[in-house]
Protein backbone atom coordinates (compact mmCIF):
# COMPACT_ATOMS: atom_id res chain seq x y z
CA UNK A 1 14.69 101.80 69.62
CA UNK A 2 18.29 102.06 67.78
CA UNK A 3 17.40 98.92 66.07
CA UNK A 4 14.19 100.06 64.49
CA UNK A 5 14.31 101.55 60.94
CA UNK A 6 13.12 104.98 60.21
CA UNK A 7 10.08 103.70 58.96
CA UNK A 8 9.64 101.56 62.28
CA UNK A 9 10.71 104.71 64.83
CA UNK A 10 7.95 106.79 62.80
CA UNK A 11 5.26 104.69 62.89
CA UNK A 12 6.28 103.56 67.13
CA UNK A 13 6.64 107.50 67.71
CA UNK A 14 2.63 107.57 66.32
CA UNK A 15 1.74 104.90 68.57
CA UNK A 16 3.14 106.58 71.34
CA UNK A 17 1.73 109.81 70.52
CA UNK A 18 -2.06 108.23 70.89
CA UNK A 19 -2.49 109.29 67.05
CA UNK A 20 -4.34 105.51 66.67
CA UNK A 21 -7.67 104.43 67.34
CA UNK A 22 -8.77 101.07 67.78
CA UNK A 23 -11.54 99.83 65.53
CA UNK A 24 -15.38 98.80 66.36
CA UNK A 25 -15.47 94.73 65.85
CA UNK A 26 -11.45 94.15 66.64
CA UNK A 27 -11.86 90.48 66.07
CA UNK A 28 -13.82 90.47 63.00
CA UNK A 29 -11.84 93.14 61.39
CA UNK A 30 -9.15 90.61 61.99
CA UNK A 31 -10.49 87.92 60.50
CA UNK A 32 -11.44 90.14 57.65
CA UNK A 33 -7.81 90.92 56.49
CA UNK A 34 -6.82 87.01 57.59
CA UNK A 35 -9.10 86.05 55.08
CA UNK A 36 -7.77 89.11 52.35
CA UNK A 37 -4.28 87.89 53.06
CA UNK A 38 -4.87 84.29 52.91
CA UNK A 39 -6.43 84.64 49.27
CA UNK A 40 -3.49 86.78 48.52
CA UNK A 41 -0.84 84.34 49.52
CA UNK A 42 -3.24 81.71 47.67
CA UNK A 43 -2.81 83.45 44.45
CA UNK A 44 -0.09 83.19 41.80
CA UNK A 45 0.70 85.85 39.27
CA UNK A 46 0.80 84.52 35.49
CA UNK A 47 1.38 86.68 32.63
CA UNK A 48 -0.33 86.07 29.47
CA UNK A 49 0.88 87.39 26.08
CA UNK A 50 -2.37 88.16 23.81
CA UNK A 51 -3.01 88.74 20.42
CA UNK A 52 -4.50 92.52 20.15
CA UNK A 53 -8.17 90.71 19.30
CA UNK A 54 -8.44 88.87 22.27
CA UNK A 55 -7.49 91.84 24.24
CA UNK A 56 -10.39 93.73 22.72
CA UNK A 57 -12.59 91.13 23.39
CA UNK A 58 -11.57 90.81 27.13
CA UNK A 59 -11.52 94.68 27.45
CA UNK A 60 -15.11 94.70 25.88
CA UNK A 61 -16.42 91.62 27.92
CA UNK A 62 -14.56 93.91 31.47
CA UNK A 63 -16.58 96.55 30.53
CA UNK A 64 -20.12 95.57 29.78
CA UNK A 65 -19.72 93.57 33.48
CA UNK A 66 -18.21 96.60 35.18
CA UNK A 67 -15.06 94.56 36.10
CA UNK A 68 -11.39 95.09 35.86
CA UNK A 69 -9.76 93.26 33.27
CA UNK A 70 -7.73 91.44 35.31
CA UNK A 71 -10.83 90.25 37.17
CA UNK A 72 -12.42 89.09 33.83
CA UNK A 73 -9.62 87.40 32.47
CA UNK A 74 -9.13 85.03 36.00
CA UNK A 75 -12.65 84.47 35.79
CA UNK A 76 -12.93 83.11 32.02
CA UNK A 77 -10.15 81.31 32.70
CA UNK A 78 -11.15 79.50 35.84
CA UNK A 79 -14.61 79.11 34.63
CA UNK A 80 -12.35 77.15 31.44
CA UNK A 81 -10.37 75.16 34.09
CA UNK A 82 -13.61 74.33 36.12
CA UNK A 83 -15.18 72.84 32.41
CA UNK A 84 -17.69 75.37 32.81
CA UNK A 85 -16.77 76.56 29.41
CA UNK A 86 -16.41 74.77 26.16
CA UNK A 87 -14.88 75.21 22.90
CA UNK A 88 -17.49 75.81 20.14
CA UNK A 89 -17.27 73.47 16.88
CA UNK A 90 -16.80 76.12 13.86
């Protein structure tokens, strides 16, 4: 146990302590956060510099579909990427 950080010791002292219960559906709850931290790893973090006007219009568009921003934004732009969306001709 000397090699275990404090962090480690504390959560080992817990376990030892019978302060954990085990979950209903082990094996899917496994999969479940497999699959969470498969997407995660999957993911790359970009950051965008907008003008204020686009930011409104994102923050607007969030809003009226009851999503985060950062949600909204990776969906117009993979919907973009995807060719689902087009430019319009002004």
């Amino acid at each position: 146990m000397n090699s275990l950080n404090p962090e480690e010791k504390e959560l080992l002292e817990s376990v030892e302590k019978e302060e954990w219960e085990s979950v209903e559906n082990l094996s899917q709850e496994i999969k479940r956060y497999q699959t969470y931290a498969s997407h995660q790893i999957n993911q790359q973090k970009i950051e965008v510099t907008l003008s204020v006007e686009d930011s409104q219009k994102i923050q607007n568009l969030s809003q009226k579909l009851g999503q985060s921003i950062a949600n909204s934004s990776q969906e117009i732009l993979h919907k973009y990427l995807q060719g689902e969306l087009i430019e319009r001709e002004q």
